[in-house]
N, C-alpha and C. Protein backbone atom coordinates (compact mmCIF):
# COMPACT_ATOMS: atom_id res chain seq x y z
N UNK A 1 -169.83 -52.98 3.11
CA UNK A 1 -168.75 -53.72 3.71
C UNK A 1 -169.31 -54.59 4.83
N UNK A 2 -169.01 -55.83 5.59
CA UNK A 2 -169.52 -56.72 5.87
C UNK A 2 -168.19 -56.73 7.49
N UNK A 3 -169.09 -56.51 8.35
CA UNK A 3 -168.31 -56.52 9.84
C UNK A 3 -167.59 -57.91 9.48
N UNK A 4 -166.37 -57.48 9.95
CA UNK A 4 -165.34 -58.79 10.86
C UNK A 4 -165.65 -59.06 12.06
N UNK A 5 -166.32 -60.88 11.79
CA UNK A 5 -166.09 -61.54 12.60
C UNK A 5 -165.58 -61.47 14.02
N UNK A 6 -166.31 -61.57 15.05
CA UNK A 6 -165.87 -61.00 16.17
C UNK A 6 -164.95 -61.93 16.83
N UNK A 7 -164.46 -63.43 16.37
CA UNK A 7 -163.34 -64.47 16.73
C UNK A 7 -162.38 -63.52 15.53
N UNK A 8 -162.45 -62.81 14.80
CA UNK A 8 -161.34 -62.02 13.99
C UNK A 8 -160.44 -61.06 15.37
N UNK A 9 -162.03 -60.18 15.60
CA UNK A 9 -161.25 -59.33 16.35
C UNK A 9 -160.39 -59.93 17.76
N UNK A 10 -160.98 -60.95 18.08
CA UNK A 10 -160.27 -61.85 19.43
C UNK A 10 -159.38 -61.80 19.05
N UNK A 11 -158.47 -62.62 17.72
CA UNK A 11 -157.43 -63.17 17.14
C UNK A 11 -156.61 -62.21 16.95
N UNK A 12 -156.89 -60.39 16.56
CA UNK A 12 -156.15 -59.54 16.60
C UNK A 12 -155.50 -59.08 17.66
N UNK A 13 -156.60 -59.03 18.47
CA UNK A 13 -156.25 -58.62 19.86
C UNK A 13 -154.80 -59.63 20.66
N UNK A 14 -155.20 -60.77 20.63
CA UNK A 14 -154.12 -61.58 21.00
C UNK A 14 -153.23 -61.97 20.03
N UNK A 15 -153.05 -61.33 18.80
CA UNK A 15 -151.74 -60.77 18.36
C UNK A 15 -150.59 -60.02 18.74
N UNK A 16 -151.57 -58.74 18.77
CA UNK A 16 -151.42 -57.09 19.27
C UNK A 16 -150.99 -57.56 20.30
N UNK A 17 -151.69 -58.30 21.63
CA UNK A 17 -151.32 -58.79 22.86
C UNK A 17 -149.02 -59.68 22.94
N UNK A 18 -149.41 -60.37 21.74
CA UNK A 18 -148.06 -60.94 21.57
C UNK A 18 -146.90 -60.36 21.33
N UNK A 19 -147.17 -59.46 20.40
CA UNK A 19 -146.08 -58.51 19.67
C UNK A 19 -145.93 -57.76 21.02
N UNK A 20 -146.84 -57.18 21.47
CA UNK A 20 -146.31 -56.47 22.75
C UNK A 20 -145.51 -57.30 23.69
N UNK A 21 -145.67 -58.14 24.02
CA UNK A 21 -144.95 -58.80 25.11
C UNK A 21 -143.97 -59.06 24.43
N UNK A 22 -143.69 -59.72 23.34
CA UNK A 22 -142.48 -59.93 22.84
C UNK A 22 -141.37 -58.71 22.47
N UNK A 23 -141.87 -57.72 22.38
CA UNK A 23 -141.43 -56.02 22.30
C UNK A 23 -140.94 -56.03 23.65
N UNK A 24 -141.86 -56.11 25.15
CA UNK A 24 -141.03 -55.58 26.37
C UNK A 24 -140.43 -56.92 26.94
N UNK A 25 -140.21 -57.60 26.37
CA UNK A 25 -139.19 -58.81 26.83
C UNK A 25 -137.87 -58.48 26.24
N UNK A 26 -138.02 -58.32 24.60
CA UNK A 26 -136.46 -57.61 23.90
C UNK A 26 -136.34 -56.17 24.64
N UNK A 27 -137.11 -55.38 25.19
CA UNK A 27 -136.18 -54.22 25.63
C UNK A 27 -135.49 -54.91 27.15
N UNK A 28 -136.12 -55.88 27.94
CA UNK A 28 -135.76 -56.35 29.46
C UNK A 28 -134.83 -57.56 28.76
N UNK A 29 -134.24 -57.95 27.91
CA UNK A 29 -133.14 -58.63 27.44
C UNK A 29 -131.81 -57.48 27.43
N UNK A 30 -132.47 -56.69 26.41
CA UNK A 30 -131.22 -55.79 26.10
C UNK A 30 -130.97 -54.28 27.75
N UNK A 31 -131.68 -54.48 28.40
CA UNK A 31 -131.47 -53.92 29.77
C UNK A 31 -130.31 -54.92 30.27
N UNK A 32 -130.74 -56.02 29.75
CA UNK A 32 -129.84 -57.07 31.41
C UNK A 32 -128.82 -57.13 29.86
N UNK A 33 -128.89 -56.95 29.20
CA UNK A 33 -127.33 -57.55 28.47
C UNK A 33 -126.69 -56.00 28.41
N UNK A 34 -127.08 -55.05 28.51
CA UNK A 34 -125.95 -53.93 29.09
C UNK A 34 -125.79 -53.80 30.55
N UNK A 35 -126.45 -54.19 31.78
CA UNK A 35 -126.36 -54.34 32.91
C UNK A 35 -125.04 -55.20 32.63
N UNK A 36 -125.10 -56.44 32.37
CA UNK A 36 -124.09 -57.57 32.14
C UNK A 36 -122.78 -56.82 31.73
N UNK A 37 -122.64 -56.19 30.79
CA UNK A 37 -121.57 -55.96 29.74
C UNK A 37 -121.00 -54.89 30.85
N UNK A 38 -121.80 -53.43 31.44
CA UNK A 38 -121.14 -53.07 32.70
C UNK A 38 -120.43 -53.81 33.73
N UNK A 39 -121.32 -54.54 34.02
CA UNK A 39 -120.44 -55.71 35.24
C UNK A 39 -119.48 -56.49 35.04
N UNK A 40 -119.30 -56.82 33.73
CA UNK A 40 -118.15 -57.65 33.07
C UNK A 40 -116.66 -56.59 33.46
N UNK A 41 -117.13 -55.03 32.52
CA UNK A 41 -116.06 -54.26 31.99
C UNK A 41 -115.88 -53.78 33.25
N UNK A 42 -116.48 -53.55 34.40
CA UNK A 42 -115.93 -52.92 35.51
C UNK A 42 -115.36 -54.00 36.57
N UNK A 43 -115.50 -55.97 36.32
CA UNK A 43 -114.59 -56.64 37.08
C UNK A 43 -113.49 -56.70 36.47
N UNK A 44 -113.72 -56.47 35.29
CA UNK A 44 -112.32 -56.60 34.28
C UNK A 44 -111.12 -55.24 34.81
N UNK A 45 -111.88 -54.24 34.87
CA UNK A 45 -111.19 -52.90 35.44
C UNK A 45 -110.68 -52.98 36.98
N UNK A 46 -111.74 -53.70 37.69
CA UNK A 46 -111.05 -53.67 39.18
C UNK A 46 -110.07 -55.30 39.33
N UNK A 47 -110.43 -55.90 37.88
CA UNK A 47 -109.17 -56.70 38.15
C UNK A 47 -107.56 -56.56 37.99
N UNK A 48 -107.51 -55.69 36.56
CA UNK A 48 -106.35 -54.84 36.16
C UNK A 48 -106.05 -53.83 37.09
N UNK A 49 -106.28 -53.46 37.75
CA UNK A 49 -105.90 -51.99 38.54
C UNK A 49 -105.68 -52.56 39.71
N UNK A 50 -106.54 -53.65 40.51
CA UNK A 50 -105.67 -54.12 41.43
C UNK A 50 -104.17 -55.16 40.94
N UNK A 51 -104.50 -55.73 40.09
CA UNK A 51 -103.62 -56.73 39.63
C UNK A 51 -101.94 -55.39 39.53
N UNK A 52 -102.30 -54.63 39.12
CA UNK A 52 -101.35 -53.70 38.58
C UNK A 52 -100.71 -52.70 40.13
N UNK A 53 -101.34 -52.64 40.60
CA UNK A 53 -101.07 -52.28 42.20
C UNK A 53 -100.22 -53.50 43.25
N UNK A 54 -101.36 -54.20 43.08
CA UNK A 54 -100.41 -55.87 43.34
C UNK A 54 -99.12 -55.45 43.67
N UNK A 55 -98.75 -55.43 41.97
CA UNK A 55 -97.21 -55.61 41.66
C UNK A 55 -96.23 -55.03 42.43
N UNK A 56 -96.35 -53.14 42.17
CA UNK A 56 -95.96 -52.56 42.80
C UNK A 56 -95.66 -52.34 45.02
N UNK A 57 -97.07 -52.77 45.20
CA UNK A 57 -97.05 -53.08 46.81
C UNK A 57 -96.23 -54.57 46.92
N UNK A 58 -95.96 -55.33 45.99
CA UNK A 58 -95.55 -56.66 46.57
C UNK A 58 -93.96 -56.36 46.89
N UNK A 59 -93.35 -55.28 46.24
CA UNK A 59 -92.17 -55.16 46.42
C UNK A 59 -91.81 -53.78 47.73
N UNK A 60 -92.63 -53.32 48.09
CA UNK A 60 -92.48 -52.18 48.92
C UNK A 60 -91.82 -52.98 49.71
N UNK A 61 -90.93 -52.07 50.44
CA UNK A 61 -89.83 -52.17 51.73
C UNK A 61 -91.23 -52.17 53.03
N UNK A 62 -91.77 -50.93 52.98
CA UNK A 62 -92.74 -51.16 53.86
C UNK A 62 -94.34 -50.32 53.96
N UNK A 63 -95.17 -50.39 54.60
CA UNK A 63 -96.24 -49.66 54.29
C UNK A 63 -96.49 -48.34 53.73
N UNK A 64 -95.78 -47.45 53.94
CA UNK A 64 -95.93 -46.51 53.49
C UNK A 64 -95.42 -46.04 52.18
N UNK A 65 -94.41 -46.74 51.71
CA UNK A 65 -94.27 -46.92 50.39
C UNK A 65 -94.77 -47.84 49.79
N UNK A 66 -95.92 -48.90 50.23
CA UNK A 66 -96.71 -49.30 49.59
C UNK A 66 -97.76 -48.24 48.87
N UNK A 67 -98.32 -47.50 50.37
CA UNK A 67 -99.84 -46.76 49.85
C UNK A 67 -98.80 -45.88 48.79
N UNK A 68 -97.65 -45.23 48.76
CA UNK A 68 -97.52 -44.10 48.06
C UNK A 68 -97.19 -45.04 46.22
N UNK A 69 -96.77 -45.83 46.61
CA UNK A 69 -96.78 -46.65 44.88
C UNK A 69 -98.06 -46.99 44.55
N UNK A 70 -99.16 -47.46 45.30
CA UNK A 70 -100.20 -48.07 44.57
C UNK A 70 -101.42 -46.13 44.54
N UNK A 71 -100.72 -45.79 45.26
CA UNK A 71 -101.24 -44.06 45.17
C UNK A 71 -100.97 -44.00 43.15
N UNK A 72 -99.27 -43.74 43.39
CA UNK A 72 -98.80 -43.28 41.89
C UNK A 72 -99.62 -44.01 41.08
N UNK A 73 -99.90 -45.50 41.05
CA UNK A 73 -100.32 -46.63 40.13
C UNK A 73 -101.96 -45.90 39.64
N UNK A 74 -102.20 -45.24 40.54
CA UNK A 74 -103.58 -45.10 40.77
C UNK A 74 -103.92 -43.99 39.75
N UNK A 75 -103.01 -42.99 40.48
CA UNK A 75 -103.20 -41.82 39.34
C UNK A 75 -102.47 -41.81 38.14
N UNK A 76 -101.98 -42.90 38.07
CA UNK A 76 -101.85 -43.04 36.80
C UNK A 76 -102.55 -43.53 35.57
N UNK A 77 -103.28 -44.75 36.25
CA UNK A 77 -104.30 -45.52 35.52
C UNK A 77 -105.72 -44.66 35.66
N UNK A 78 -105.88 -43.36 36.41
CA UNK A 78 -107.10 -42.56 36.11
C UNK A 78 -106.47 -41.12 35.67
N UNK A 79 -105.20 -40.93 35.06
CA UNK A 79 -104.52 -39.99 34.40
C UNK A 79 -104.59 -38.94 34.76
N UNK A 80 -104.59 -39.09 36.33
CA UNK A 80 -104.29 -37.62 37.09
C UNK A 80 -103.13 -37.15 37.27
N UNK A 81 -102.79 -36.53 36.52
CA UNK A 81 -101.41 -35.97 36.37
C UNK A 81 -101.65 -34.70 37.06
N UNK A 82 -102.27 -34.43 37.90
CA UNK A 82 -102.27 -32.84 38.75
C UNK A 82 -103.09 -33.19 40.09
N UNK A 83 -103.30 -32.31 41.44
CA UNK A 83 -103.65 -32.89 42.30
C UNK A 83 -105.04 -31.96 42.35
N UNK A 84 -106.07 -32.31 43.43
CA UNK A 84 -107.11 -31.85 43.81
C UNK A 84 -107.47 -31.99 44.88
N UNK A 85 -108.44 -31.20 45.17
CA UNK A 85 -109.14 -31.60 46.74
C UNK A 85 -109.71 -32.89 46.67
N UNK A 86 -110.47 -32.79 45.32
CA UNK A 86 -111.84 -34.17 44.97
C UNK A 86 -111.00 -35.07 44.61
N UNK A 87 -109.41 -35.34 44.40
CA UNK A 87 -108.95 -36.54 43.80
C UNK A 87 -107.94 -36.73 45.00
N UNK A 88 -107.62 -35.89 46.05
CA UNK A 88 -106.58 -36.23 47.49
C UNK A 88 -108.12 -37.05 48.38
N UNK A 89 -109.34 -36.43 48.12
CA UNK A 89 -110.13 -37.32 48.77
C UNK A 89 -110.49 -38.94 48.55
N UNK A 90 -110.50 -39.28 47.41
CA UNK A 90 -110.48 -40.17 46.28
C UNK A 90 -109.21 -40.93 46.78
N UNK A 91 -108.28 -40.36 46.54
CA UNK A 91 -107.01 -41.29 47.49
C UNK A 91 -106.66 -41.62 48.50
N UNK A 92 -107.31 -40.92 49.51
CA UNK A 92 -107.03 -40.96 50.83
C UNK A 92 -108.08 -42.30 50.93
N UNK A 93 -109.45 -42.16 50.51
CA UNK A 93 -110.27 -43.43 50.45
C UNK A 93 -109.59 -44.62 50.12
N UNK A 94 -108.74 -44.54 48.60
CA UNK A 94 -108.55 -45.96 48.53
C UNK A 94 -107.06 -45.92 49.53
N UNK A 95 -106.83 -45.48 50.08
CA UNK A 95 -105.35 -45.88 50.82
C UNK A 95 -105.60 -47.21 51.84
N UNK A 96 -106.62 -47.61 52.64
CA UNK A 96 -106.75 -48.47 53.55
C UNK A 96 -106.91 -50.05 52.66
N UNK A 97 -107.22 -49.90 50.91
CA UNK A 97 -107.01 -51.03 50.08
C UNK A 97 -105.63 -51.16 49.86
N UNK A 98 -104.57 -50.63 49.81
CA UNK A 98 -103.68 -50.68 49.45
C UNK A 98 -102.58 -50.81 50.82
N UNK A 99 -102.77 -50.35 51.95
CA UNK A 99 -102.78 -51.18 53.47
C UNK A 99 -103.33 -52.72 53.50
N UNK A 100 -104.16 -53.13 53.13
CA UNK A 100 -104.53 -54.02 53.38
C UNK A 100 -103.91 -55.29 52.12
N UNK A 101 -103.95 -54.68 51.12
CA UNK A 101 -102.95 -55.62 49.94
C UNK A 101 -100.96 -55.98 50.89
N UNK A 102 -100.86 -54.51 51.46
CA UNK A 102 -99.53 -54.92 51.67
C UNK A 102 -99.32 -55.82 52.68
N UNK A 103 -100.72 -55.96 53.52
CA UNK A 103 -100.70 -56.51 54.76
C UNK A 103 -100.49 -58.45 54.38
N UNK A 104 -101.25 -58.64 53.00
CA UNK A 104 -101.43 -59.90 52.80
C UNK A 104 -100.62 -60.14 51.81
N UNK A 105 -99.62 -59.03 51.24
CA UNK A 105 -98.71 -59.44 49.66
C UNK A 105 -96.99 -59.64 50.94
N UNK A 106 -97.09 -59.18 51.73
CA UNK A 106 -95.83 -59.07 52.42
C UNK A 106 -95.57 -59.98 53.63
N UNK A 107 -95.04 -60.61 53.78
CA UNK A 107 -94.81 -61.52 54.81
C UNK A 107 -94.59 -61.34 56.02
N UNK A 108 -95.00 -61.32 57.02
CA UNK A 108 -94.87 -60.85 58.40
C UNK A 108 -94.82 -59.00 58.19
N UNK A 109 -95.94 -58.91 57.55
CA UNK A 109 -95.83 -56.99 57.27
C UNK A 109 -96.43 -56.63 58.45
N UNK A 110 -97.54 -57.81 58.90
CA UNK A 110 -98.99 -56.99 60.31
C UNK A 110 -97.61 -56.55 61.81
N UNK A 111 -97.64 -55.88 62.10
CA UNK A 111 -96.71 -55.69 63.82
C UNK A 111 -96.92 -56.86 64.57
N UNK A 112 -95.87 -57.44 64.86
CA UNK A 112 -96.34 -58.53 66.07
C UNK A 112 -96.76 -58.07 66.76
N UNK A 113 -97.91 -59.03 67.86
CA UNK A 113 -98.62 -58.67 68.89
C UNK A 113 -97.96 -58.81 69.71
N UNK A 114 -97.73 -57.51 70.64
CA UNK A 114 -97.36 -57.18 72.21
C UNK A 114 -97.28 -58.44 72.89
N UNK A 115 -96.52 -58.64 73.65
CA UNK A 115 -96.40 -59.81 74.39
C UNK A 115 -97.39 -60.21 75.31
N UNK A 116 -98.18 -58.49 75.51
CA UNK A 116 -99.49 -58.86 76.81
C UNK A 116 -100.44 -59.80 76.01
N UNK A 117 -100.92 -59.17 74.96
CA UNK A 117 -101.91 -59.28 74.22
C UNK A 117 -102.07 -60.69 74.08
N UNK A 118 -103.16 -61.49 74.09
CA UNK A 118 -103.51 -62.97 74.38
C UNK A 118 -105.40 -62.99 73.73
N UNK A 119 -105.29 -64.12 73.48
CA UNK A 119 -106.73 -64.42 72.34
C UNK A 119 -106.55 -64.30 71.31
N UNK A 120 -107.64 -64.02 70.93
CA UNK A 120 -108.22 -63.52 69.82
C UNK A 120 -107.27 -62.62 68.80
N UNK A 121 -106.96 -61.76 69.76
CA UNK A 121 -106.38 -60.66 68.84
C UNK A 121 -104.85 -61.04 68.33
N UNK A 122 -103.66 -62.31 69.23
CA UNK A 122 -102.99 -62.18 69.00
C UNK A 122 -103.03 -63.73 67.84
N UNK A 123 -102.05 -62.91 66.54
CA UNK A 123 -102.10 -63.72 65.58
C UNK A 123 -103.04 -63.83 64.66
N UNK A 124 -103.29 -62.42 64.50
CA UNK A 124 -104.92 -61.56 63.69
C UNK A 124 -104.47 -62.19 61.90
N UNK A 125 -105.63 -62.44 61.48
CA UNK A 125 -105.19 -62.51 60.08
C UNK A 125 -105.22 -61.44 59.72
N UNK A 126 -104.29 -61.14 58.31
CA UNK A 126 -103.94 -59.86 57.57
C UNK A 126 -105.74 -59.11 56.98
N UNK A 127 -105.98 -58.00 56.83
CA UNK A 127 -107.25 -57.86 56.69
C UNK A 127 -107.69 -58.20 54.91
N UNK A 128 -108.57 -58.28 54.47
CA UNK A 128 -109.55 -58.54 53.93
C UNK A 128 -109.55 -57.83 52.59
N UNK A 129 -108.84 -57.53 51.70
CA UNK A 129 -108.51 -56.73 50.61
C UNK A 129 -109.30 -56.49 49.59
N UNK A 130 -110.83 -57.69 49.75
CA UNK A 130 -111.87 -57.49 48.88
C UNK A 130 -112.77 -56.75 49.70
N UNK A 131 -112.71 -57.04 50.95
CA UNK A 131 -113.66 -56.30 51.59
C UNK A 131 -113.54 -54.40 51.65
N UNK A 132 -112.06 -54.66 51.78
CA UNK A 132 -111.34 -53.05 52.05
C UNK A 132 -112.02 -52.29 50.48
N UNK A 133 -111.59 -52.95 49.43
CA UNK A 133 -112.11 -52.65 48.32
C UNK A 133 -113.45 -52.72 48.27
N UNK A 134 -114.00 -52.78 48.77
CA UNK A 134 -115.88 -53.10 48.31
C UNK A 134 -116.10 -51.90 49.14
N UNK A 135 -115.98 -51.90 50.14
CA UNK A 135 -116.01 -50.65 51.25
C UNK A 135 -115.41 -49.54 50.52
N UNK A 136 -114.44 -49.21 49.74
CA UNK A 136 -114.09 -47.88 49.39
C UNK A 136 -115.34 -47.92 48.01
N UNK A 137 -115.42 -48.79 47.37
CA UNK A 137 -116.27 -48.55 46.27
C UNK A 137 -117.65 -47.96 46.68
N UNK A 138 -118.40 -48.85 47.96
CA UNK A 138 -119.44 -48.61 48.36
C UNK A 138 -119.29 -46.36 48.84
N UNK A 139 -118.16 -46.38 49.16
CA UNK A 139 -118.36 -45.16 49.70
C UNK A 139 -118.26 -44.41 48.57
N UNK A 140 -117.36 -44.22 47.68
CA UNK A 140 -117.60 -44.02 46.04
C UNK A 140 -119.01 -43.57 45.65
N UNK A 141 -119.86 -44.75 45.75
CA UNK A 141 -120.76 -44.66 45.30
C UNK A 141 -121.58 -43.77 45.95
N UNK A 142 -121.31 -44.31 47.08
CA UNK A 142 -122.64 -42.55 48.04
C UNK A 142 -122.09 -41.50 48.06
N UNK A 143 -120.84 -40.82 47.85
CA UNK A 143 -120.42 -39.74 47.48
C UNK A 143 -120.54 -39.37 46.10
N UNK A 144 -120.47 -40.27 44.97
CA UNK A 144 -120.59 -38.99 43.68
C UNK A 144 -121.59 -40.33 42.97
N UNK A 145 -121.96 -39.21 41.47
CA UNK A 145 -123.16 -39.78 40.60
C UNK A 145 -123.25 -41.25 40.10
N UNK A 146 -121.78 -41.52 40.17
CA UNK A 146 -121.74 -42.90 39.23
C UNK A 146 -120.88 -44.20 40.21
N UNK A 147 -120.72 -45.33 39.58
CA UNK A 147 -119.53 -45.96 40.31
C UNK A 147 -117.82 -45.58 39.65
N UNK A 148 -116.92 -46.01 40.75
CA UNK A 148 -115.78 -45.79 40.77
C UNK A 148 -115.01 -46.34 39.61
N UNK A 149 -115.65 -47.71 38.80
CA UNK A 149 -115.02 -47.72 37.99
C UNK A 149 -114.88 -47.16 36.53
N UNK A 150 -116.04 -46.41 36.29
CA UNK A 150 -116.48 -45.74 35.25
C UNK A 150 -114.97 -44.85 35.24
N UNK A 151 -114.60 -44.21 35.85
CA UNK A 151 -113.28 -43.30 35.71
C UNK A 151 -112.28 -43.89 34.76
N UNK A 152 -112.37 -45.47 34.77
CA UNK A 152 -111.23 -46.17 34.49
C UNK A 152 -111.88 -46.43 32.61
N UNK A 153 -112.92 -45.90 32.40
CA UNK A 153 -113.50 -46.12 30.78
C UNK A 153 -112.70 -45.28 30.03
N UNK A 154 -111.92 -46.24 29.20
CA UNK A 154 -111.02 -44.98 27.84
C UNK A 154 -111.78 -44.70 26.86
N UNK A 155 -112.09 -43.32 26.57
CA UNK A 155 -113.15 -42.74 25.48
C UNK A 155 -111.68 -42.70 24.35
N UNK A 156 -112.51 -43.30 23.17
CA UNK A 156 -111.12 -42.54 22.41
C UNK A 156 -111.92 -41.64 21.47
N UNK A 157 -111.42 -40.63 21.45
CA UNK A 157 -111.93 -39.57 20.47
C UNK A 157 -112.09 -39.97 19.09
N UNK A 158 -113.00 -39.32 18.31
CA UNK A 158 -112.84 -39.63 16.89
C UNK A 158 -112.00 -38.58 16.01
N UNK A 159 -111.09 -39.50 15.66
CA UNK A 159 -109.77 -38.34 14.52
C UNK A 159 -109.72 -38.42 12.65
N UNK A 160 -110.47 -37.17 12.27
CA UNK A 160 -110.45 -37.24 10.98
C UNK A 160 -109.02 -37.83 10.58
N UNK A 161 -109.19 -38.90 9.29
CA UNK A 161 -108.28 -39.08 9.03
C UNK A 161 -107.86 -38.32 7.60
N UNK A 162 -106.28 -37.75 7.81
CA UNK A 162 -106.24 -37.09 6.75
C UNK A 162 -105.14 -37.63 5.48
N UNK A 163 -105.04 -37.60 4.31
CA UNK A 163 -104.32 -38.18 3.64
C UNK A 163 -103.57 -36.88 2.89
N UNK A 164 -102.01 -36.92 3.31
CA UNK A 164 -101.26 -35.99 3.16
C UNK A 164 -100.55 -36.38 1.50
């Protein structure tokens, strides 16, 4: 048998060299296109769940039947139909988003400022409802394994189908 050419073996090598790179580029494609598809399905989730809270706080009489409707809205859309320590904590967190929606869905909802009160403070804008929300998520996240919106993923079971 008669050695291959040692511009053979170059030419293999920077084959071998190609296929590989082209191998860890499709796995760092399909990384960022499920990174993506998470980030999509969880603005899509914190858009519906606030959008759906919205509703309910836009009509509250006043704050506290805001937090307690966008409370109900809440456990409803994460199908807590029973209470807990780990899910009264969970609510008590998002309550200052749902303060802060009523503050900016309701018209003159903030307390007028005291008559002393002068500057800055008097004539405060309503607070910040993405921020309030980013802040409960962020804390979400340093308290348990995953992010907050994963809760909101509907698994649907698989059901033999039977033909009666």
């Amino acid at each position: 048998m008669i050695a291959a050419p040692s511009f053979l073996d170059d030419l293999q090598r920077a084959a071998d060299g190609q296929a590989a790179a082209e191998e860890a580029f499709r796995r760092e494609i399909a990384a960022r296109t499920k990174a993506l598809e998470n980030e999509r399905a969880f603005a899509f989730r914190r858009l519906n769940l606030m959008r759906a809270i919205a509703e309910v706080v836009a009509g509250a009489e006043d704050e506290a039947i805001a937090v307690a409707a966008a409370t109900a809205v809440l456990r409803a859309k994460l199908g807590w139909g029973t209470d807990s320590e780990a899910r009264d904590v969970v609510i008590s967190q998002f309550a200052p988003v749902a303060v802060a929606m009523f503050a900016n869905l309701t018209p003159g909802s903030l307390s007028p400022a005291p008559p002393e009160t002068t500057g800055a403070s008097a004539g405060k804008p309503p607070p910040d409802v993405i921020a309030t929300l980013t802040a409960f998520e962020r804390w979400y996240a340093e308290t348990h394994p995953g992010p907050f919106w994963v809760l909101l993923e509907n698994y649907m079971t698989e059901t033999p189908v039977v033909d009666f």
